[in-house]
N, C-alpha and C. Protein backbone atom coordinates (compact mmCIF):
# COMPACT_ATOMS: atom_id res chain seq x y z
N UNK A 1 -31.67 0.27 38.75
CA UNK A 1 -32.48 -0.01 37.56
C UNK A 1 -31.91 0.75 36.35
N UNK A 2 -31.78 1.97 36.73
CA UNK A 2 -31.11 2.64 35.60
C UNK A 2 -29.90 2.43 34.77
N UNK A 3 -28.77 2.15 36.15
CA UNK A 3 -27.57 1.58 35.81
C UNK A 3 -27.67 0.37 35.10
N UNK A 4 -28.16 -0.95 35.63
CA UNK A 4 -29.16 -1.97 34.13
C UNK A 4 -29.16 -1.58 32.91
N UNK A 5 -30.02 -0.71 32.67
CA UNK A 5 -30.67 -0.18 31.36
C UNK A 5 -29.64 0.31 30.71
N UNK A 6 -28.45 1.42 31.13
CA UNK A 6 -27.12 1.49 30.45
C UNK A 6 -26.39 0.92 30.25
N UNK A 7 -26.14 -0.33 31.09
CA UNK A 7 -25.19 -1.27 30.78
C UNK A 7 -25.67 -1.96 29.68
N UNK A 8 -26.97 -2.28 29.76
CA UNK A 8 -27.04 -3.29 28.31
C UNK A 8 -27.45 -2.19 27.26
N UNK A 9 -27.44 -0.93 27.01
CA UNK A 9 -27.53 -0.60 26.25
C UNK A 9 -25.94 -0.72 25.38
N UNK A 10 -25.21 -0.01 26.34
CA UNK A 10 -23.75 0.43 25.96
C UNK A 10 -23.45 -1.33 25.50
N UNK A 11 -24.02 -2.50 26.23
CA UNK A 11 -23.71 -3.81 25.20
C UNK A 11 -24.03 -3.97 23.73
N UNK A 12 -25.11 -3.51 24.00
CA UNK A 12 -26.08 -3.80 22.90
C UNK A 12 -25.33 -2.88 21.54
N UNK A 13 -24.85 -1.76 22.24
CA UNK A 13 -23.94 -0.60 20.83
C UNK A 13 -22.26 -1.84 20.73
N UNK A 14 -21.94 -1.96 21.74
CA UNK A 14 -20.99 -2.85 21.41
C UNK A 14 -20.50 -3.55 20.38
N UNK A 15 -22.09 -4.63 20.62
CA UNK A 15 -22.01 -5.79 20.39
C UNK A 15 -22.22 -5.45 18.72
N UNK A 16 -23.25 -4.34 18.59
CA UNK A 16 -22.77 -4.11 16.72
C UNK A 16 -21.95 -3.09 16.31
N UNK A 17 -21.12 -2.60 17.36
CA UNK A 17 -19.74 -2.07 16.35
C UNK A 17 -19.15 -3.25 16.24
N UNK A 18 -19.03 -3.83 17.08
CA UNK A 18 -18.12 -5.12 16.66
C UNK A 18 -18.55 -6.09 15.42
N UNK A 19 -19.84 -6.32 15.42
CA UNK A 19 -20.49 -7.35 14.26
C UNK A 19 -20.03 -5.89 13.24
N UNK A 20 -20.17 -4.59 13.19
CA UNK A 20 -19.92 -3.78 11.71
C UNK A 20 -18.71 -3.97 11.23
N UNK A 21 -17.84 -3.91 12.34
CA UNK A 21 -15.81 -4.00 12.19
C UNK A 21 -15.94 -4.87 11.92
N UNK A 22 -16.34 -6.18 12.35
CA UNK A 22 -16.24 -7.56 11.52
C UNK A 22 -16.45 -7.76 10.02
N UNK A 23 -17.64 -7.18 9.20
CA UNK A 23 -18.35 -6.98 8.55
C UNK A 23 -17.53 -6.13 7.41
N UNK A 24 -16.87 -5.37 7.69
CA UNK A 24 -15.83 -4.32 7.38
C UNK A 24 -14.51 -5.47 6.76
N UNK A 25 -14.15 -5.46 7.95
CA UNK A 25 -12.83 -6.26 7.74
C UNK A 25 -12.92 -7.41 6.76
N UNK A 26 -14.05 -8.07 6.97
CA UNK A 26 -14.51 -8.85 5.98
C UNK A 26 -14.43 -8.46 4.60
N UNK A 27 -15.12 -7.32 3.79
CA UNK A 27 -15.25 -6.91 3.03
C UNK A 27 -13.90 -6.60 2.59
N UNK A 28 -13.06 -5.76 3.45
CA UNK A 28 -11.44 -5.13 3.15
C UNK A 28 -11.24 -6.49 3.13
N UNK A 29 -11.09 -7.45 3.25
CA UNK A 29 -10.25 -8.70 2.95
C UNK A 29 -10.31 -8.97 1.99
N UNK A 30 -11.51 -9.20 1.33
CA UNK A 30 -12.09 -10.03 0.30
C UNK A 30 -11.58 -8.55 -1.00
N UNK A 31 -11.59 -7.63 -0.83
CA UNK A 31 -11.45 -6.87 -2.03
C UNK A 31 -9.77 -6.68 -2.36
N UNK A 32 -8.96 -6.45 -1.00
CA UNK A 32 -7.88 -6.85 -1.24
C UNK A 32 -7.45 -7.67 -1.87
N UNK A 33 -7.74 -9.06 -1.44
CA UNK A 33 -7.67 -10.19 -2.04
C UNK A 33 -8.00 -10.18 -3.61
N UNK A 34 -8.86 -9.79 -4.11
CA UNK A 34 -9.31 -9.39 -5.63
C UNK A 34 -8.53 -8.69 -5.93
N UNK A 35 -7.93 -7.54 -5.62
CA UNK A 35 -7.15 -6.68 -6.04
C UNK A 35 -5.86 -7.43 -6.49
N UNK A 36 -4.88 -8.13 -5.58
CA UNK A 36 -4.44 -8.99 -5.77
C UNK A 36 -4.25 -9.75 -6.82
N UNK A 37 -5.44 -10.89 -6.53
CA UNK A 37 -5.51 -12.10 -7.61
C UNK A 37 -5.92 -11.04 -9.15
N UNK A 38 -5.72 -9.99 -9.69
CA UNK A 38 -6.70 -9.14 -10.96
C UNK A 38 -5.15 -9.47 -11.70
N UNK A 39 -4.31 -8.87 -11.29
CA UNK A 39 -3.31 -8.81 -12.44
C UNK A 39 -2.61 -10.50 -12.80
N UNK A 40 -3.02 -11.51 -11.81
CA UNK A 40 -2.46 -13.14 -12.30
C UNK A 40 -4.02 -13.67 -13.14
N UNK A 41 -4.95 -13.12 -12.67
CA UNK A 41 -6.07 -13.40 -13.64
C UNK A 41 -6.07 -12.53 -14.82
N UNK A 42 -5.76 -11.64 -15.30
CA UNK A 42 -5.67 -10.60 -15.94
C UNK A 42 -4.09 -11.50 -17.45
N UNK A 43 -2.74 -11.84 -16.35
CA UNK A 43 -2.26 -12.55 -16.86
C UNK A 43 -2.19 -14.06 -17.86
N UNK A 44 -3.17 -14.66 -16.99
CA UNK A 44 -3.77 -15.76 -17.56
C UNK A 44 -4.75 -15.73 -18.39
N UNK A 45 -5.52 -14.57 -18.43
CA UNK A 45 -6.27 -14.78 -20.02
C UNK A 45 -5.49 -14.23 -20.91
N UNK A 46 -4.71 -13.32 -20.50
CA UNK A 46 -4.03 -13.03 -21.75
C UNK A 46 -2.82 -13.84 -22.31
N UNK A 47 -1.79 -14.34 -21.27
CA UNK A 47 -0.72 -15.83 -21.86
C UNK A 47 -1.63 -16.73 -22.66
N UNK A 48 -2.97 -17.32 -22.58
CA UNK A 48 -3.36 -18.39 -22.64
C UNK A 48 -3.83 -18.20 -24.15
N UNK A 49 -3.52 -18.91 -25.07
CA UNK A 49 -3.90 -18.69 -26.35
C UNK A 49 -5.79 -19.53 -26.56
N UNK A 50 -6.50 -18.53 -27.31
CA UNK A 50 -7.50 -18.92 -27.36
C UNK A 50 -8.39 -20.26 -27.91
């Protein structure tokens, strides 16, 4: 019974480090990505005459 109760606990911590690292990585993607695209957006308003 006990052994039960730890196993799905230790799932249950698992299962949301993994949904947080997901969540994470997600975020590091998406800001990278911005970081990125800032200086060709940054470029384009400024080439582009008003």
């Amino acid at each position: 019974m006990l052994h039960n109760l730890q196993i799905g606990c230790i799932r249950k911590s698992l299962v949301a480090a993994s949904k947080k690292r997901m969540v994470y990585s997600l975020y590091f993607m998406v800001r990278e990505r911005r970081r990125a695209m800032a200086p060709f957006m940054a470029g384009a308003g400024t080439k582009k005459p008003p």
